[in-house]
C-alpha atoms as a PDB file:
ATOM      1  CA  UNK A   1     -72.514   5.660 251.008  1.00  0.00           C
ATOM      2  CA  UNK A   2     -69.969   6.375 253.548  1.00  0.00           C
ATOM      3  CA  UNK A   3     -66.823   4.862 254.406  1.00  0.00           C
ATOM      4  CA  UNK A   4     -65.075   4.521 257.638  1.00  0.00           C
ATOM      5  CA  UNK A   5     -61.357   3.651 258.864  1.00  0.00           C
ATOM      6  CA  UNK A   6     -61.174  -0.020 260.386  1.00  0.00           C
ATOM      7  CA  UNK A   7     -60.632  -0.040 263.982  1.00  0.00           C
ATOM      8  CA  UNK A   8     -57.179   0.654 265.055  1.00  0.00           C
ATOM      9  CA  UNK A   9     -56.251   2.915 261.912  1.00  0.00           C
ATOM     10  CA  UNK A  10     -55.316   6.250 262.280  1.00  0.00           C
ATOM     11  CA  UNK A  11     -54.229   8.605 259.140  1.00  0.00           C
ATOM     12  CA  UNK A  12     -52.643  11.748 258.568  1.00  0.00           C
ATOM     13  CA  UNK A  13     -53.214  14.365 255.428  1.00  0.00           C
ATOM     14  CA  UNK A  14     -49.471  15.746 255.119  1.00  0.00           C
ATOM     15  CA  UNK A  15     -49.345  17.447 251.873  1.00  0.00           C
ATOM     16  CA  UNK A  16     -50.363  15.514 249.134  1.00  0.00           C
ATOM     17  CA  UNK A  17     -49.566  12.339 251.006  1.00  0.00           C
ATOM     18  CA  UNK A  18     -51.831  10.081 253.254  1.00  0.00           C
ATOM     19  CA  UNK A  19     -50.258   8.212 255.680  1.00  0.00           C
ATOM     20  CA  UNK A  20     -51.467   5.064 257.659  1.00  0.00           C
ATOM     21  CA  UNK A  21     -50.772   4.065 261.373  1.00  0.00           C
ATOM     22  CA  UNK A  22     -51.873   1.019 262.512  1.00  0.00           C
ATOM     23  CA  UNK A  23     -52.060   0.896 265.697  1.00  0.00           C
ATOM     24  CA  UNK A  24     -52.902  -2.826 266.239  1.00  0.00           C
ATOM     25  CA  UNK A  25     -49.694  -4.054 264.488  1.00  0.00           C
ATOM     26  CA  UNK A  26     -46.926  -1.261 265.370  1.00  0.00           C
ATOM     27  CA  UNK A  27     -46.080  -0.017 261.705  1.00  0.00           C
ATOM     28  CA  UNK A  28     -47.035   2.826 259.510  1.00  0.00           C
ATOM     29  CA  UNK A  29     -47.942   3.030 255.233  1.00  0.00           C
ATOM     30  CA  UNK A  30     -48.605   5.192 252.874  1.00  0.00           C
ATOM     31  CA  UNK A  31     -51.702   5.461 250.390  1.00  0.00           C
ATOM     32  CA  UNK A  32     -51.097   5.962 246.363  1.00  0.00           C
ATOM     33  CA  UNK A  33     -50.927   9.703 245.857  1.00  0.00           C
ATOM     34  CA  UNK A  34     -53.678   9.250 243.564  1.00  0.00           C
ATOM     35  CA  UNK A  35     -56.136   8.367 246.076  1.00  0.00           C
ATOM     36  CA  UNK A  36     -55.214  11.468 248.601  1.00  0.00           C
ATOM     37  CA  UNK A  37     -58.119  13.677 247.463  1.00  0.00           C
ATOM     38  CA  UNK A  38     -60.847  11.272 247.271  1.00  0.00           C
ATOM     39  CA  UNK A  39     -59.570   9.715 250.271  1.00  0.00           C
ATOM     40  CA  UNK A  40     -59.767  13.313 252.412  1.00  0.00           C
ATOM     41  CA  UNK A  41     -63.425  13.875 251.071  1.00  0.00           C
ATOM     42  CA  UNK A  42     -64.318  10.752 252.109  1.00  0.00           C
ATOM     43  CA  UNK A  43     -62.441   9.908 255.067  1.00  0.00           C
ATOM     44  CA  UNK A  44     -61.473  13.725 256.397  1.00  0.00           C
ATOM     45  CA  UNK A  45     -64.387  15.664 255.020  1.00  0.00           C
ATOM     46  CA  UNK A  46     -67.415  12.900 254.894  1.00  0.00           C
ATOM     47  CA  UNK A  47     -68.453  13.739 251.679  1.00  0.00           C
ATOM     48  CA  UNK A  48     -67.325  11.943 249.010  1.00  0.00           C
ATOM     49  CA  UNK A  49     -67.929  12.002 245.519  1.00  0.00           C
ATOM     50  CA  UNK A  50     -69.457   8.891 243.550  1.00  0.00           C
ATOM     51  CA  UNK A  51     -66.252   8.466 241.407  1.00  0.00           C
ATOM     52  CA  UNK A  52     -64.392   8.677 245.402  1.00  0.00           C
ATOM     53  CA  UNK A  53     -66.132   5.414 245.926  1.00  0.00           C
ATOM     54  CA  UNK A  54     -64.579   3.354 243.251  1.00  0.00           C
ATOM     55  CA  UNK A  55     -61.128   5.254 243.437  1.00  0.00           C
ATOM     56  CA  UNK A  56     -60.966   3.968 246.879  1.00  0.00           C
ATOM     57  CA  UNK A  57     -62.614   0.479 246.350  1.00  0.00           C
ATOM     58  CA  UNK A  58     -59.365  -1.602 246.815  1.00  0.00           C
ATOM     59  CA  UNK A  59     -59.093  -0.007 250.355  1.00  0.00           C
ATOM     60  CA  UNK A  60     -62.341  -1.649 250.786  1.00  0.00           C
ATOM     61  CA  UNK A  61     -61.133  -5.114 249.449  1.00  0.00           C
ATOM     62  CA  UNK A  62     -58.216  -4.945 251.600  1.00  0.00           C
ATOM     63  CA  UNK A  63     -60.435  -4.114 254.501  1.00  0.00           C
ATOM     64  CA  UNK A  64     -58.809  -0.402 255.579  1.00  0.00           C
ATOM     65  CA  UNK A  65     -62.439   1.048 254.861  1.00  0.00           C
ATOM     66  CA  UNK A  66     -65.656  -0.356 255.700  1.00  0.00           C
ATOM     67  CA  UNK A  67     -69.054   0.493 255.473  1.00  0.00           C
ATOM     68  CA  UNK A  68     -69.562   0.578 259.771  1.00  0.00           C
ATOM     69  CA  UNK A  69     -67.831   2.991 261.674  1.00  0.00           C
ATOM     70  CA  UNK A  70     -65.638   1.220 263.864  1.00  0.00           C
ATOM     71  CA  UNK A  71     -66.473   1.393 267.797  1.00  0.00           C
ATOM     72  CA  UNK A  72     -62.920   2.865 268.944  1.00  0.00           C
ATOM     73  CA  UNK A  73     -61.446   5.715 266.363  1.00  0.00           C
ATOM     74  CA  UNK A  74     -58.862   7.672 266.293  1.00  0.00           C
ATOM     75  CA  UNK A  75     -58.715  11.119 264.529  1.00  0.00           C
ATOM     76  CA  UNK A  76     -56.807  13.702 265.130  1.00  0.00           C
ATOM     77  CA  UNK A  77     -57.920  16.265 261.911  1.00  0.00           C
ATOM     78  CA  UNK A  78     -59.828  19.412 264.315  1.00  0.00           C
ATOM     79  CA  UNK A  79     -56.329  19.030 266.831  1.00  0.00           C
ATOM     80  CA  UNK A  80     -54.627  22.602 267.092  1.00  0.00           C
ATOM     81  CA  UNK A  81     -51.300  22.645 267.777  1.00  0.00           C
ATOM     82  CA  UNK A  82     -50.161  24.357 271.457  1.00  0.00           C
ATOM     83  CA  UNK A  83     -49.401  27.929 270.758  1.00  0.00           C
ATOM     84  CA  UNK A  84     -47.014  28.073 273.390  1.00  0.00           C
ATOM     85  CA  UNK A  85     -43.692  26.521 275.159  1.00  0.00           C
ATOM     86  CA  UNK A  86     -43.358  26.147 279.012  1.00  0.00           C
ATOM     87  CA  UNK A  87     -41.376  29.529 280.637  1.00  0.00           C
ATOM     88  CA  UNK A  88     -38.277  28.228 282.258  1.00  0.00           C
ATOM     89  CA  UNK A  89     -38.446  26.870 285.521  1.00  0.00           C
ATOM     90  CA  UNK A  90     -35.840  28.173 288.086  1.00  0.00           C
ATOM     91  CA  UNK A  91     -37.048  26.535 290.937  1.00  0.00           C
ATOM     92  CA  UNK A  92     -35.228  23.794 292.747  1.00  0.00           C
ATOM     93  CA  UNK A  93     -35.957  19.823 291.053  1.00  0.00           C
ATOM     94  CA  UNK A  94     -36.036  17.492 294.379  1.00  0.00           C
ATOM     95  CA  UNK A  95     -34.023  14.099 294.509  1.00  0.00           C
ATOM     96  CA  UNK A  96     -37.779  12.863 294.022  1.00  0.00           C
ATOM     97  CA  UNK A  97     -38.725  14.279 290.751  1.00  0.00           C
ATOM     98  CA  UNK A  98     -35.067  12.490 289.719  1.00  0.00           C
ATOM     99  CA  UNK A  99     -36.388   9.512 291.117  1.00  0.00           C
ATOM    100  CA  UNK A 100     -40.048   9.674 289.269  1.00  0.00           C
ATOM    101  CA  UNK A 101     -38.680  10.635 286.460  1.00  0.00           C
ATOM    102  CA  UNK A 102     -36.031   7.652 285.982  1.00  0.00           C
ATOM    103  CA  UNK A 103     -38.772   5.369 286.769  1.00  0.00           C
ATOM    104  CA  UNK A 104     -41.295   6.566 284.142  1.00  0.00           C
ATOM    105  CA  UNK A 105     -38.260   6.545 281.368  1.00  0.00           C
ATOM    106  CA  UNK A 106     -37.044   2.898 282.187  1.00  0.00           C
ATOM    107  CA  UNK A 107     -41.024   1.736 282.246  1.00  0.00           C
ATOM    108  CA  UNK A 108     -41.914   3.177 279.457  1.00  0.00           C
ATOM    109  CA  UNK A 109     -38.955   1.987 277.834  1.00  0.00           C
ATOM    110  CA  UNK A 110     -39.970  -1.560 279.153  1.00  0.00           C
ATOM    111  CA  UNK A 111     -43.852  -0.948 278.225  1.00  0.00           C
ATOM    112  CA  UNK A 112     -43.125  -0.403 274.491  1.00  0.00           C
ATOM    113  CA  UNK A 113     -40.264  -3.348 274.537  1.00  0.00           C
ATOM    114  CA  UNK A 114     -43.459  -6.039 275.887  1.00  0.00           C
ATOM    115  CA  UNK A 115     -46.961  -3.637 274.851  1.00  0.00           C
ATOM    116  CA  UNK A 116     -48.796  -3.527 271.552  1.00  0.00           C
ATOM    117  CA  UNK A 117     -49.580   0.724 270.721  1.00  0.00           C
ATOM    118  CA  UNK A 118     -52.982  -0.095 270.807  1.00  0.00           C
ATOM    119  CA  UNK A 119     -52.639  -1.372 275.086  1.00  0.00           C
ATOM    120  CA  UNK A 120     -50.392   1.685 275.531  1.00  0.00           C
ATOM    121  CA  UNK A 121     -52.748   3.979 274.338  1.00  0.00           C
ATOM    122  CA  UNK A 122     -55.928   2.563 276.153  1.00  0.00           C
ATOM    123  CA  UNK A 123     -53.729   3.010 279.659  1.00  0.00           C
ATOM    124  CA  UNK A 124     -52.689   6.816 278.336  1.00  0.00           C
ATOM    125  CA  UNK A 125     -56.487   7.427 277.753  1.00  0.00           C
ATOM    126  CA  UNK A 126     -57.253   5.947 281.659  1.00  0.00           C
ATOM    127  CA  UNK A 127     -54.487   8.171 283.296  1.00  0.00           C
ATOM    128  CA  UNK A 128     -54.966  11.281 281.108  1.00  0.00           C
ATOM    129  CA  UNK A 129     -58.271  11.254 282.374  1.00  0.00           C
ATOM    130  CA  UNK A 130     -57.596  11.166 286.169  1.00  0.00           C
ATOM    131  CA  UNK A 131     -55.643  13.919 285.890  1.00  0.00           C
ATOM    132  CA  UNK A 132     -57.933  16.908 286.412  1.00  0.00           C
ATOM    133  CA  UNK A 133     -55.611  19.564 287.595  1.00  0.00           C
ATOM    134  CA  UNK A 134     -56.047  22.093 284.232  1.00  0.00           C
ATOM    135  CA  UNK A 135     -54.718  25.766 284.270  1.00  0.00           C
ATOM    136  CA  UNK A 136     -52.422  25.729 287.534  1.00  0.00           C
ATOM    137  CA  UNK A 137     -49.705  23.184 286.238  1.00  0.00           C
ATOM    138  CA  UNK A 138     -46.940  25.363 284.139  1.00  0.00           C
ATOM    139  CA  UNK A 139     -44.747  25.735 286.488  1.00  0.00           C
ATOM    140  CA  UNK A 140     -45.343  21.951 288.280  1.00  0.00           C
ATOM    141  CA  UNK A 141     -45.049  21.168 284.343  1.00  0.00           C
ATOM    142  CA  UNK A 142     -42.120  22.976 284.262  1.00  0.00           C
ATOM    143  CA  UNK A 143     -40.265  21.104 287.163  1.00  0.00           C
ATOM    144  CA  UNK A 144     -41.012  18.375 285.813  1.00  0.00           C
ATOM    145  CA  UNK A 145     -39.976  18.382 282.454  1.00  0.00           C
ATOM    146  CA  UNK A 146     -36.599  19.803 283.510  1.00  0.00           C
ATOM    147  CA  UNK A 147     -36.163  16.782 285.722  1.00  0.00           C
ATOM    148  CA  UNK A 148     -36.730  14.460 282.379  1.00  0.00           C
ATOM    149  CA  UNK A 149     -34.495  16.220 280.001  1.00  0.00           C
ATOM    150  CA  UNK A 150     -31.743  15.653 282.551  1.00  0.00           C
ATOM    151  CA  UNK A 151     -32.575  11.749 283.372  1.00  0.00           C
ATOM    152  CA  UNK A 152     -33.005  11.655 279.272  1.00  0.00           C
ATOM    153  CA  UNK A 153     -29.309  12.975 279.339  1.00  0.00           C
ATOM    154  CA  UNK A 154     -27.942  10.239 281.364  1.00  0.00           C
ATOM    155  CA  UNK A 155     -29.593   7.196 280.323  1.00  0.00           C
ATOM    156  CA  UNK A 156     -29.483   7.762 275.839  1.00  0.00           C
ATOM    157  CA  UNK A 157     -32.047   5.231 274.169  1.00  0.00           C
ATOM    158  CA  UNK A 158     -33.054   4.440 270.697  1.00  0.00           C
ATOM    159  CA  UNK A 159     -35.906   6.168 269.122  1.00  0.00           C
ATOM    160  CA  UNK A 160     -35.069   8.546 272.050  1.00  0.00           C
ATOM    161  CA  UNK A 161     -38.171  10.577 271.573  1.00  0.00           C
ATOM    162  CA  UNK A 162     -40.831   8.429 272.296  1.00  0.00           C
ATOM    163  CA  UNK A 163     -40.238   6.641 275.472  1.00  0.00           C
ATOM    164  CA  UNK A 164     -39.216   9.748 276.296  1.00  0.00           C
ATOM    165  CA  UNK A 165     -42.606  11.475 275.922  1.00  0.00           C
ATOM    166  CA  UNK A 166     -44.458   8.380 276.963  1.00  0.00           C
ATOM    167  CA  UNK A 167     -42.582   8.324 279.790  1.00  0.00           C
ATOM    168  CA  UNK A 168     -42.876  12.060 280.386  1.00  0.00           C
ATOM    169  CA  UNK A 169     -46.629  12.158 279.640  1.00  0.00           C
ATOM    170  CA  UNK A 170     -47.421   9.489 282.149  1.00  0.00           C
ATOM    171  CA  UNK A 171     -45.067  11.572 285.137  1.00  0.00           C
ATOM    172  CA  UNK A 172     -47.431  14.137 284.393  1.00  0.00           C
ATOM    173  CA  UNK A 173     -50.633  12.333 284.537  1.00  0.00           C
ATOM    174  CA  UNK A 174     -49.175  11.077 287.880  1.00  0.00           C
ATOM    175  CA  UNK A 175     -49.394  14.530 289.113  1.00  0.00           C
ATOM    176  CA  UNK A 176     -52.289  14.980 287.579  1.00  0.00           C
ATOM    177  CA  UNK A 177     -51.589  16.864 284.859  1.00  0.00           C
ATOM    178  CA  UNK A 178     -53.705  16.275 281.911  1.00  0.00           C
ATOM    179  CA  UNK A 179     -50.855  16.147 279.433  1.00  0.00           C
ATOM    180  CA  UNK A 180     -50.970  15.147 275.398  1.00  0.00           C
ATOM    181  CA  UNK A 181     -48.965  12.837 274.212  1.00  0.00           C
ATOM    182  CA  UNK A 182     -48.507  13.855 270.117  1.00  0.00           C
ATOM    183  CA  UNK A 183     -47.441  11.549 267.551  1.00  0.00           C
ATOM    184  CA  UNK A 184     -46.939  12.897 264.027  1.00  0.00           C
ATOM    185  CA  UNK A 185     -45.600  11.885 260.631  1.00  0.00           C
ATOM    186  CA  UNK A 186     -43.667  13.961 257.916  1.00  0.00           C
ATOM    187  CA  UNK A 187     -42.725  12.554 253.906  1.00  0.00           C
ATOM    188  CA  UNK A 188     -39.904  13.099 251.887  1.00  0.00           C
ATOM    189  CA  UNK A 189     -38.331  11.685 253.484  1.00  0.00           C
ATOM    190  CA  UNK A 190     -40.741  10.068 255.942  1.00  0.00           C
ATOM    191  CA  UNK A 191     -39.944  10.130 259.612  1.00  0.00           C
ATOM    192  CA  UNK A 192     -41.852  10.056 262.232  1.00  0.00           C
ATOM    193  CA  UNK A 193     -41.539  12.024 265.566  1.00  0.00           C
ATOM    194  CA  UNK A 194     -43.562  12.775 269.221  1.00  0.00           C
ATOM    195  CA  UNK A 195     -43.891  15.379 271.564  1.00  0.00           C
ATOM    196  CA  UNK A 196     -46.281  16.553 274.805  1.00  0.00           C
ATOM    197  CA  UNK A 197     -48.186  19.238 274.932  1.00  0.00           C
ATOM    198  CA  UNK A 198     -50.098  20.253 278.157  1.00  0.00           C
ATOM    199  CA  UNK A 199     -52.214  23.635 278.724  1.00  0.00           C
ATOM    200  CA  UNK A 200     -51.864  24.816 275.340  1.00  0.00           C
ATOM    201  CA  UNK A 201     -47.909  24.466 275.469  1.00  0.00           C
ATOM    202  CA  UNK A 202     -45.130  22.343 274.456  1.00  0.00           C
ATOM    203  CA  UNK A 203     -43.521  20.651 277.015  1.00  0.00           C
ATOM    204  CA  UNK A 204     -40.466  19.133 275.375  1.00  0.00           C
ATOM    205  CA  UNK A 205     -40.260  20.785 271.952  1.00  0.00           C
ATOM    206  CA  UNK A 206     -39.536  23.546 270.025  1.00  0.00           C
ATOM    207  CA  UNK A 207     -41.818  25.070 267.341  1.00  0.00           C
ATOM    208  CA  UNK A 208     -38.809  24.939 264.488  1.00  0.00           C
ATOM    209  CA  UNK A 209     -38.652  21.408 265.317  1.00  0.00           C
ATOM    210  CA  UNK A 210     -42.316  20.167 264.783  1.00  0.00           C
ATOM    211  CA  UNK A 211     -43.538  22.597 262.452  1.00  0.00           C
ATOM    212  CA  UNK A 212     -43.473  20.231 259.236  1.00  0.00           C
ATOM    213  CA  UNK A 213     -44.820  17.310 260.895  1.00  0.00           C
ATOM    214  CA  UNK A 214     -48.536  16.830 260.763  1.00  0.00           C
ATOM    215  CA  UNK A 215     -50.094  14.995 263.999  1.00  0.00           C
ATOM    216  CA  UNK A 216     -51.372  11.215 263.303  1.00  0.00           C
ATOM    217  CA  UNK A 217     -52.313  10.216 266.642  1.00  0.00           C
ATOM    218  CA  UNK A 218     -53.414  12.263 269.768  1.00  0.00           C
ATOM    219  CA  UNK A 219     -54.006  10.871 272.975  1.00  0.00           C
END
């Protein structure tokens, strides 16, 4: 028997933790570290053990698994990290990037004040793939990142990092750009953090930053 994730679940294996995002409700939770293993082999690996099936039955009673794979999914356990940042940019950022970018900050600000994740996600999906411009956009990439970490200078917000990147991720899919938006999860103690990757680089990161966060939603 197999077991699936409910719709609107996504998880993350981070050491010997498993950790929970649910989309539909905003909020994240962790598994019993006794369930990790069987949980990976069934979940992560799709091949569980019999004893995995009863370890994990109270998932089951509490609805997290089910028997049906759920129409919409979200894993993220085959995503490679970029292997790259973005060179620096040293060409002129117009008034209008300024202007773009101040707009994408203060609406994604106002998208995650009135949106559930899941609605959020669903329109970074429908941008991400209108933007078809692949392997010509580091430097365009470039600009406009610059532009956003001076906008995100001027106008500080809580939880600074993610309508940051949501707002940053959808600037780029405006210029069609087909940027990542990452959102990962790290234990003891937990925090959670978010980035953008495009072309195989970070945008607006640094690798000593996310190294010892594991991804938990990828869109």
């Amino acid at each position: 028997m197999t077991l699936y994730l409910r719709s609107g679940l996504a998880y993350a294996l981070h050491g010997d933790d498993v950790i929970l995002m649910d989309i539909d409700h905003d909020r994240y939770f962790a598994l019993p570290r006794r369930m990790r293993d069987a949980f990976a082999r069934v979940v992560d690996a799709g091949s569980p053990q019999d004893a995995d099936l009863q370890n994990l039955a109270p998932l089951v009673d509490q609805q997290l698994l089910q028997s049906v794979k759920a129409r919409k999914t979200y894993s993220c356990g085959t995503y490679q990290h970029a292997s790259a940042t973005l060179p620096a940019t040293y060409a002129p950022i117009t008034a209008g990037l300024y202007v773009q970018a101040v707009y994408c900050r203060l609406r994604a600000a106002a998208w995650l004040h009135v949106l559930p994740l899941r609605a959020i996600v669903a329109r970074l999906e429908c941008s991400k793939a209108r933007a078809t411009h692949a392997g010509r956009c580091q430097n365009d990439a470039a600009r406009i990142a610059a532009a956003f970490n001076r906008v995100g200078n001027m106008i500080p917000m809580k939880d600074r990092c993610l309508p940051a990147s949501l707002g940053l991720v959808t600037m780029l899919h405006h210029h069609s750009i087909p940027a990542t938006l990452v959102i990962a999860v790290r234990t003891a103690p937990f925090a959670s953090h978010c980035w953008v990757e495009t072309d195989n680089h970070l945008v607006n990161e640094q690798f000593d930053t996310i190294s010892g966060f594991s991804p938990i939603l990828v869109v």
